[in-house]
PDB file of N, CA and C in Angstrom:
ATOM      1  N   UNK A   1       0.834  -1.187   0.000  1.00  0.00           N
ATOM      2  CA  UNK A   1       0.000   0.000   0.000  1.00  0.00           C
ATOM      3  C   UNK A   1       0.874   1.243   0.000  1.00  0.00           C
ATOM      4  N   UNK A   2       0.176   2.255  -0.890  1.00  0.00           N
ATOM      5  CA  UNK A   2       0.874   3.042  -0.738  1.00  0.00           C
ATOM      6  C   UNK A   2       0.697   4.615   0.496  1.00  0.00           C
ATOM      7  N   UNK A   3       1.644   5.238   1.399  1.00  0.00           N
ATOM      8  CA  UNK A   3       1.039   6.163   2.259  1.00  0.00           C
ATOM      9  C   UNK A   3       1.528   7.484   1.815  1.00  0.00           C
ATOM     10  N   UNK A   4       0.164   7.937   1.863  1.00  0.00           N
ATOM     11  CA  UNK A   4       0.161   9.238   1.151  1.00  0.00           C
ATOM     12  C   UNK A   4      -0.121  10.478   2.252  1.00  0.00           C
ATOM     13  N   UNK A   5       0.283  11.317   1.995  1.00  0.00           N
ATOM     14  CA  UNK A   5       0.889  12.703   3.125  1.00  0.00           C
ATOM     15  C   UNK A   5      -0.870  13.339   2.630  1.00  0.00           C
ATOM     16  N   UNK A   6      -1.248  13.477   4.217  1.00  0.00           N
ATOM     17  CA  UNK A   6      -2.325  14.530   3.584  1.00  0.00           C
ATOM     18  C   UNK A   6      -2.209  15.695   3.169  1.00  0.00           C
ATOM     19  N   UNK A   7      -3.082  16.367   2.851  1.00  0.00           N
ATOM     20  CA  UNK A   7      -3.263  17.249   1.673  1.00  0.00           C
ATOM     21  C   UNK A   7      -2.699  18.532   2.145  1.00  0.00           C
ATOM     22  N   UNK A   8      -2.749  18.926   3.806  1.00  0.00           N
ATOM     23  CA  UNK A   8      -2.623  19.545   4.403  1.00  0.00           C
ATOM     24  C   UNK A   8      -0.705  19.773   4.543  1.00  0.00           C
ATOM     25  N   UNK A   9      -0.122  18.434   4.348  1.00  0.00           N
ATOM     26  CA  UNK A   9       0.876  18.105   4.131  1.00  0.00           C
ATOM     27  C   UNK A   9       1.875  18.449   2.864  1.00  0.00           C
ATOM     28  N   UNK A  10       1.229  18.862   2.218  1.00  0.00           N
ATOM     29  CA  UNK A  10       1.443  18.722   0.802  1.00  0.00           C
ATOM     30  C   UNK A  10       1.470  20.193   0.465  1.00  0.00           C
ATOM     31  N   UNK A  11       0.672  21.110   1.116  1.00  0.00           N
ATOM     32  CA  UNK A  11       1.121  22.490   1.272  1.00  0.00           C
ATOM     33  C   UNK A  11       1.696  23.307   2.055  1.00  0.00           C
ATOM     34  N   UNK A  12       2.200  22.488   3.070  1.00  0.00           N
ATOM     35  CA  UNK A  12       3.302  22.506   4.129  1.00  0.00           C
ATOM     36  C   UNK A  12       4.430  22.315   3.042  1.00  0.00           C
ATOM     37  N   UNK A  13       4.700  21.359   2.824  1.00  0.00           N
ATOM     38  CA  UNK A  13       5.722  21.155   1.679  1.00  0.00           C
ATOM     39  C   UNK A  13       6.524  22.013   0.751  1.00  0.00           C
ATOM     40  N   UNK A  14       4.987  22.987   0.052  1.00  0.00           N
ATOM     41  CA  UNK A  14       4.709  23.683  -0.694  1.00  0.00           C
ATOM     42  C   UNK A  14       5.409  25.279  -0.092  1.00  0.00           C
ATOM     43  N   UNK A  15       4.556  25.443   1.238  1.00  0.00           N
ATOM     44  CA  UNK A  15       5.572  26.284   2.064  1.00  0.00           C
ATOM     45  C   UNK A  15       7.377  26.133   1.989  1.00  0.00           C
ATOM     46  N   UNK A  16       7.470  25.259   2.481  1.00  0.00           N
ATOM     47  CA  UNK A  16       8.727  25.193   3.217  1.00  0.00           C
ATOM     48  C   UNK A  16       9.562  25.526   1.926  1.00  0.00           C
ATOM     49  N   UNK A  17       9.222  25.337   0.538  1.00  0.00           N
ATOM     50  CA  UNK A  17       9.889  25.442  -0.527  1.00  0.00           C
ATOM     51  C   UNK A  17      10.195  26.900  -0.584  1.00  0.00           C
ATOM     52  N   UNK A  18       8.934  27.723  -0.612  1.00  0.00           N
ATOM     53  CA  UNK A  18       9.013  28.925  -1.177  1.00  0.00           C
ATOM     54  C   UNK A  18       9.896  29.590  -0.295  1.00  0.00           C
ATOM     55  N   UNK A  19      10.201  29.003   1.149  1.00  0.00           N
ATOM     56  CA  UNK A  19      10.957  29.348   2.274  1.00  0.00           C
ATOM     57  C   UNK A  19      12.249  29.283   2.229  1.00  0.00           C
ATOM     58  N   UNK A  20      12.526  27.859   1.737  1.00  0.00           N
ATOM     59  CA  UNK A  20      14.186  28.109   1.357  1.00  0.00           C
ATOM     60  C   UNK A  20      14.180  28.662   0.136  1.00  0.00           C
ATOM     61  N   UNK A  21      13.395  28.780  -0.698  1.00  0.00           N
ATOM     62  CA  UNK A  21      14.263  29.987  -2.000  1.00  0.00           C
ATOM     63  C   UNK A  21      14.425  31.402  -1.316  1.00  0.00           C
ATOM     64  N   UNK A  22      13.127  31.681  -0.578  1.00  0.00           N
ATOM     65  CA  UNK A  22      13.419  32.874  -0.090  1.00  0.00           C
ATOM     66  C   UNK A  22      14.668  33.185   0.734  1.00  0.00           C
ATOM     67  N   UNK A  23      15.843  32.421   1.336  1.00  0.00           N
ATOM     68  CA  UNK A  23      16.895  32.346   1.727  1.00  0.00           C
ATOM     69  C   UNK A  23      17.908  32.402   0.402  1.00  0.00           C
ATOM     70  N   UNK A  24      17.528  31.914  -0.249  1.00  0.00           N
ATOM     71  CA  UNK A  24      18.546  32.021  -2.067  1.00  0.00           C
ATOM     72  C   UNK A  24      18.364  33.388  -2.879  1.00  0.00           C
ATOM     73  N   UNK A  25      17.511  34.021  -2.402  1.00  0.00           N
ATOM     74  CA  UNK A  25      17.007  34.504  -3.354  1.00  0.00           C
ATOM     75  C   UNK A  25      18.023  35.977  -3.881  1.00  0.00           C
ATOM     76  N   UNK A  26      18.248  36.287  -5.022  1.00  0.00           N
ATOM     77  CA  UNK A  26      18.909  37.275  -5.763  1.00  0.00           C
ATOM     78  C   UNK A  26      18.520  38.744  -5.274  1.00  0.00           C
ATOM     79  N   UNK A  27      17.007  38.909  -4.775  1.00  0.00           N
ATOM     80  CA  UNK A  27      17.331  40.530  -4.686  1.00  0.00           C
ATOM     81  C   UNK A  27      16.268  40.559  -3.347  1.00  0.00           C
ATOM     82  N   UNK A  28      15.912  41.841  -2.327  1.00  0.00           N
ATOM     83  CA  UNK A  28      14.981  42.111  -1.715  1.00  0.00           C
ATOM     84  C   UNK A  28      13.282  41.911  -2.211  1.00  0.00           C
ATOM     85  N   UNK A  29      13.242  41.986  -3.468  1.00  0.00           N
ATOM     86  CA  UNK A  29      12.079  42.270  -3.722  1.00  0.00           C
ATOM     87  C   UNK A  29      12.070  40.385  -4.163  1.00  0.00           C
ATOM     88  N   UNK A  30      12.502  39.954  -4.707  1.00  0.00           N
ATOM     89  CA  UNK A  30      12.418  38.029  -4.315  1.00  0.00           C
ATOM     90  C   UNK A  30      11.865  37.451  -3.442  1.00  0.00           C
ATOM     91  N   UNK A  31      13.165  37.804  -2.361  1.00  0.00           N
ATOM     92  CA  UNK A  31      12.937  37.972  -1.185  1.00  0.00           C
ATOM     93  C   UNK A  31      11.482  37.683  -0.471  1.00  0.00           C
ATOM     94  N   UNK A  32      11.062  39.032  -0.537  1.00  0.00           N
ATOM     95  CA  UNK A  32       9.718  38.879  -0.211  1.00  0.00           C
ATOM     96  C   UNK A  32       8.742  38.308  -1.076  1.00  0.00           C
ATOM     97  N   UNK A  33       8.730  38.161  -2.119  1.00  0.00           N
ATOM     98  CA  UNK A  33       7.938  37.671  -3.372  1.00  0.00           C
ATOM     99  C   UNK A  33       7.913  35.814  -2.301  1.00  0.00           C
ATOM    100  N   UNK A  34       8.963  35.365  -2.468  1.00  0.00           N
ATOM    101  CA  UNK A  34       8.525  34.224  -1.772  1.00  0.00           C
ATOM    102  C   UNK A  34       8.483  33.664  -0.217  1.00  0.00           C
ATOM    103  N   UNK A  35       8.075  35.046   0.397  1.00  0.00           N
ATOM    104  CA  UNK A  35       8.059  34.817   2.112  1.00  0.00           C
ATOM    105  C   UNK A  35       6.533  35.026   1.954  1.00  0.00           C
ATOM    106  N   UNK A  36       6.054  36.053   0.603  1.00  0.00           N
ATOM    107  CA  UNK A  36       4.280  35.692   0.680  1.00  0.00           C
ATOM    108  C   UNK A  36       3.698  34.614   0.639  1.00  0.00           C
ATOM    109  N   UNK A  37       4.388  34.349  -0.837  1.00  0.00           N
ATOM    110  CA  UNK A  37       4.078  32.710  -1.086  1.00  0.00           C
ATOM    111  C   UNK A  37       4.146  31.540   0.233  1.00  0.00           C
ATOM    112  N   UNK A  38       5.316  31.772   0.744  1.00  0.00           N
ATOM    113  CA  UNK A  38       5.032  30.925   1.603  1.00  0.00           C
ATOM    114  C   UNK A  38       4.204  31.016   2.960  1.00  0.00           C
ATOM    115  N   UNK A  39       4.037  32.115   2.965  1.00  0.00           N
ATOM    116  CA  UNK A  39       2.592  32.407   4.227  1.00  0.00           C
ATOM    117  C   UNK A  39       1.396  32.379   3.867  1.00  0.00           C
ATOM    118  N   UNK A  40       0.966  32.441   2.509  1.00  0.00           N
ATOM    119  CA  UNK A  40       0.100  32.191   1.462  1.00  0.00           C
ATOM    120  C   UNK A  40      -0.309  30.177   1.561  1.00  0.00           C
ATOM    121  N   UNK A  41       0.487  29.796   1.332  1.00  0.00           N
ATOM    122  CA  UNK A  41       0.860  27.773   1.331  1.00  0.00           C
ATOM    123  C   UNK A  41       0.503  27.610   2.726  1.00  0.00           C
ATOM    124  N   UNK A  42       1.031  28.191   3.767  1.00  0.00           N
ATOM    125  CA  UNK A  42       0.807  28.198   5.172  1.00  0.00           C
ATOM    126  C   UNK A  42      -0.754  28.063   5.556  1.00  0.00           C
ATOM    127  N   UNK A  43      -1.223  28.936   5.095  1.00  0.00           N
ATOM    128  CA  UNK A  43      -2.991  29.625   5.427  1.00  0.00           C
ATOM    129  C   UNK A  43      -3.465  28.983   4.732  1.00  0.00           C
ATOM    130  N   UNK A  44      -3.080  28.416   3.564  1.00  0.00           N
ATOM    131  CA  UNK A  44      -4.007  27.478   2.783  1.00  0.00           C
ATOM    132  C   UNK A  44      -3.601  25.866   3.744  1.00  0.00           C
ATOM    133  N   UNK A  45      -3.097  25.454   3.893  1.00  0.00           N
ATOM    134  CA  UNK A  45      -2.729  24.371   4.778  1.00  0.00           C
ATOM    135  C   UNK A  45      -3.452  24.218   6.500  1.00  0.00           C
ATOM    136  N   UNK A  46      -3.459  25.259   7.089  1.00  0.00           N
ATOM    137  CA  UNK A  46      -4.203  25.720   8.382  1.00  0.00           C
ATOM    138  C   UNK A  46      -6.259  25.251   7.602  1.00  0.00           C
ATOM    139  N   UNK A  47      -6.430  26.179   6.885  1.00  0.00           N
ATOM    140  CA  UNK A  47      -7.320  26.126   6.332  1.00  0.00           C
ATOM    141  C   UNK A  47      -7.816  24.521   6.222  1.00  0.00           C
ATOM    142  N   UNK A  48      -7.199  23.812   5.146  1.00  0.00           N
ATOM    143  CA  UNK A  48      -7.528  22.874   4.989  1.00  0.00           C
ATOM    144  C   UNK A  48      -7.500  21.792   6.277  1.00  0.00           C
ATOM    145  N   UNK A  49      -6.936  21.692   6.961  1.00  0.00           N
ATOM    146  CA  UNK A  49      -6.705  21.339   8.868  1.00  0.00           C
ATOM    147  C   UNK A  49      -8.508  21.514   9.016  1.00  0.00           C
ATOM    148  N   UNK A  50      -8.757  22.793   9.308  1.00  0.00           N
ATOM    149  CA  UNK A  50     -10.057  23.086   9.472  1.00  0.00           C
ATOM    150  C   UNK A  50     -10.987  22.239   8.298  1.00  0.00           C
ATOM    151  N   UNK A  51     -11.239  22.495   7.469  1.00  0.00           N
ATOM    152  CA  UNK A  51     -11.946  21.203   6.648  1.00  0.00           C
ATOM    153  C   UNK A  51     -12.018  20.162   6.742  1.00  0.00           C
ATOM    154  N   UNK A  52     -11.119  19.466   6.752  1.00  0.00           N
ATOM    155  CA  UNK A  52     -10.441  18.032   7.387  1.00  0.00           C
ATOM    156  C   UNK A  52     -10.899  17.659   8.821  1.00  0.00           C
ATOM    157  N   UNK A  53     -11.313  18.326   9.610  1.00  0.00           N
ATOM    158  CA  UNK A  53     -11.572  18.439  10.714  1.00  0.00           C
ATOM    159  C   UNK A  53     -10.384  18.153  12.054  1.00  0.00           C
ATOM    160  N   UNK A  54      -9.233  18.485  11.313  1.00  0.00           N
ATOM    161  CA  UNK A  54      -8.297  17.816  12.564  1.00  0.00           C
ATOM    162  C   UNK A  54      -8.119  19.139  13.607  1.00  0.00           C
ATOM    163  N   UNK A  55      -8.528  20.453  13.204  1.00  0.00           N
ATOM    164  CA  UNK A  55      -8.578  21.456  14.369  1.00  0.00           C
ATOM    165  C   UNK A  55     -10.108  21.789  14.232  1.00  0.00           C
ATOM    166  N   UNK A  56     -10.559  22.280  15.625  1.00  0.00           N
ATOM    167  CA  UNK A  56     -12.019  22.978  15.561  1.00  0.00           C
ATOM    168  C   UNK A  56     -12.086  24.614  15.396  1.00  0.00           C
ATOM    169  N   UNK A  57     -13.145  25.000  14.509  1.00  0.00           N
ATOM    170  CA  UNK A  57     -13.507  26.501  14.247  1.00  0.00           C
ATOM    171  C   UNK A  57     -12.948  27.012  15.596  1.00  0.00           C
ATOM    172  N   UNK A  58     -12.654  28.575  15.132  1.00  0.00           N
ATOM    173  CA  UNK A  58     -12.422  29.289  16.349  1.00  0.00           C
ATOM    174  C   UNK A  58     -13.683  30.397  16.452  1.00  0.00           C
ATOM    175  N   UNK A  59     -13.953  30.180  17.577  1.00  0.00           N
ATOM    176  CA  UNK A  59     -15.444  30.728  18.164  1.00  0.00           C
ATOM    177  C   UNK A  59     -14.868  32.210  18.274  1.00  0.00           C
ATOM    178  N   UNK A  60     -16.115  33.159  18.091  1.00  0.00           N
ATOM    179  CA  UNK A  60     -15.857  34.521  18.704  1.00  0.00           C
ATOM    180  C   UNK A  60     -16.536  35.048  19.773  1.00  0.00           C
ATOM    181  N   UNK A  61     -16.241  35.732  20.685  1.00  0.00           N
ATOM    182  CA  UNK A  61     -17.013  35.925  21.849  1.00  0.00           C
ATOM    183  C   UNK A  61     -18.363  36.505  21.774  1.00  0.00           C
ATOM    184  N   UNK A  62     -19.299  36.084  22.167  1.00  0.00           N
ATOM    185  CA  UNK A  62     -20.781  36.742  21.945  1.00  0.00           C
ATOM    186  C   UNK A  62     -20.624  38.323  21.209  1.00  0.00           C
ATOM    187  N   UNK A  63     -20.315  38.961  22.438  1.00  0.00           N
ATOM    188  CA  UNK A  63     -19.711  40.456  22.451  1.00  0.00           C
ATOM    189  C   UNK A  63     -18.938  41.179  21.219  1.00  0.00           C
ATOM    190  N   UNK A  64     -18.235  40.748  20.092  1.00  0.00           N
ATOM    191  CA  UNK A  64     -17.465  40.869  19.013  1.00  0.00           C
ATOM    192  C   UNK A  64     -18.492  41.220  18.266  1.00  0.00           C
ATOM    193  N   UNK A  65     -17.731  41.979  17.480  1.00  0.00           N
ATOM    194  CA  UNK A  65     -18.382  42.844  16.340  1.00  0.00           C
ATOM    195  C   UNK A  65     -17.682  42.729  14.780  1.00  0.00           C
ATOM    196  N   UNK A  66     -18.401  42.271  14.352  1.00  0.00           N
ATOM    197  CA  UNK A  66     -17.774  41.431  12.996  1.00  0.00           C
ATOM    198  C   UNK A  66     -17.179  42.626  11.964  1.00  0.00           C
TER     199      UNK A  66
END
């Protein structure tokens, strides 16, 4: 059988990439070009966690104002 990384996994991955280029990278503006990307891969990965159900919604206090 084969074991496959969930999906959530897979844009972790996706992160960590854009993370070490952003350590390679040729100029400032790179740089940041792939520290978005990779906080971008991040939030999509958190996200999908929540779908998946392996974390629960985060509640807001009665009182909060949207």
């Amino acid at each position: 059988t084969e074991i496959r990384v969930s999906r959530s996994g897979d844009l972790r991955e996706n992160a960590g990439r854009c993370l070490t280029l952003e350590g390679t990278a040729p100029s400032d503006a790179a740089r940041k070009r792939y520290r978005r990307m990779g906080d971008a891969w991040l939030a999509l990965a958190e996200t999908e966690d929540w779908l998946d159900g392996a974390v629960p919604p985060v509640l807001r206090p009665k009182n909060a104002q949207a």
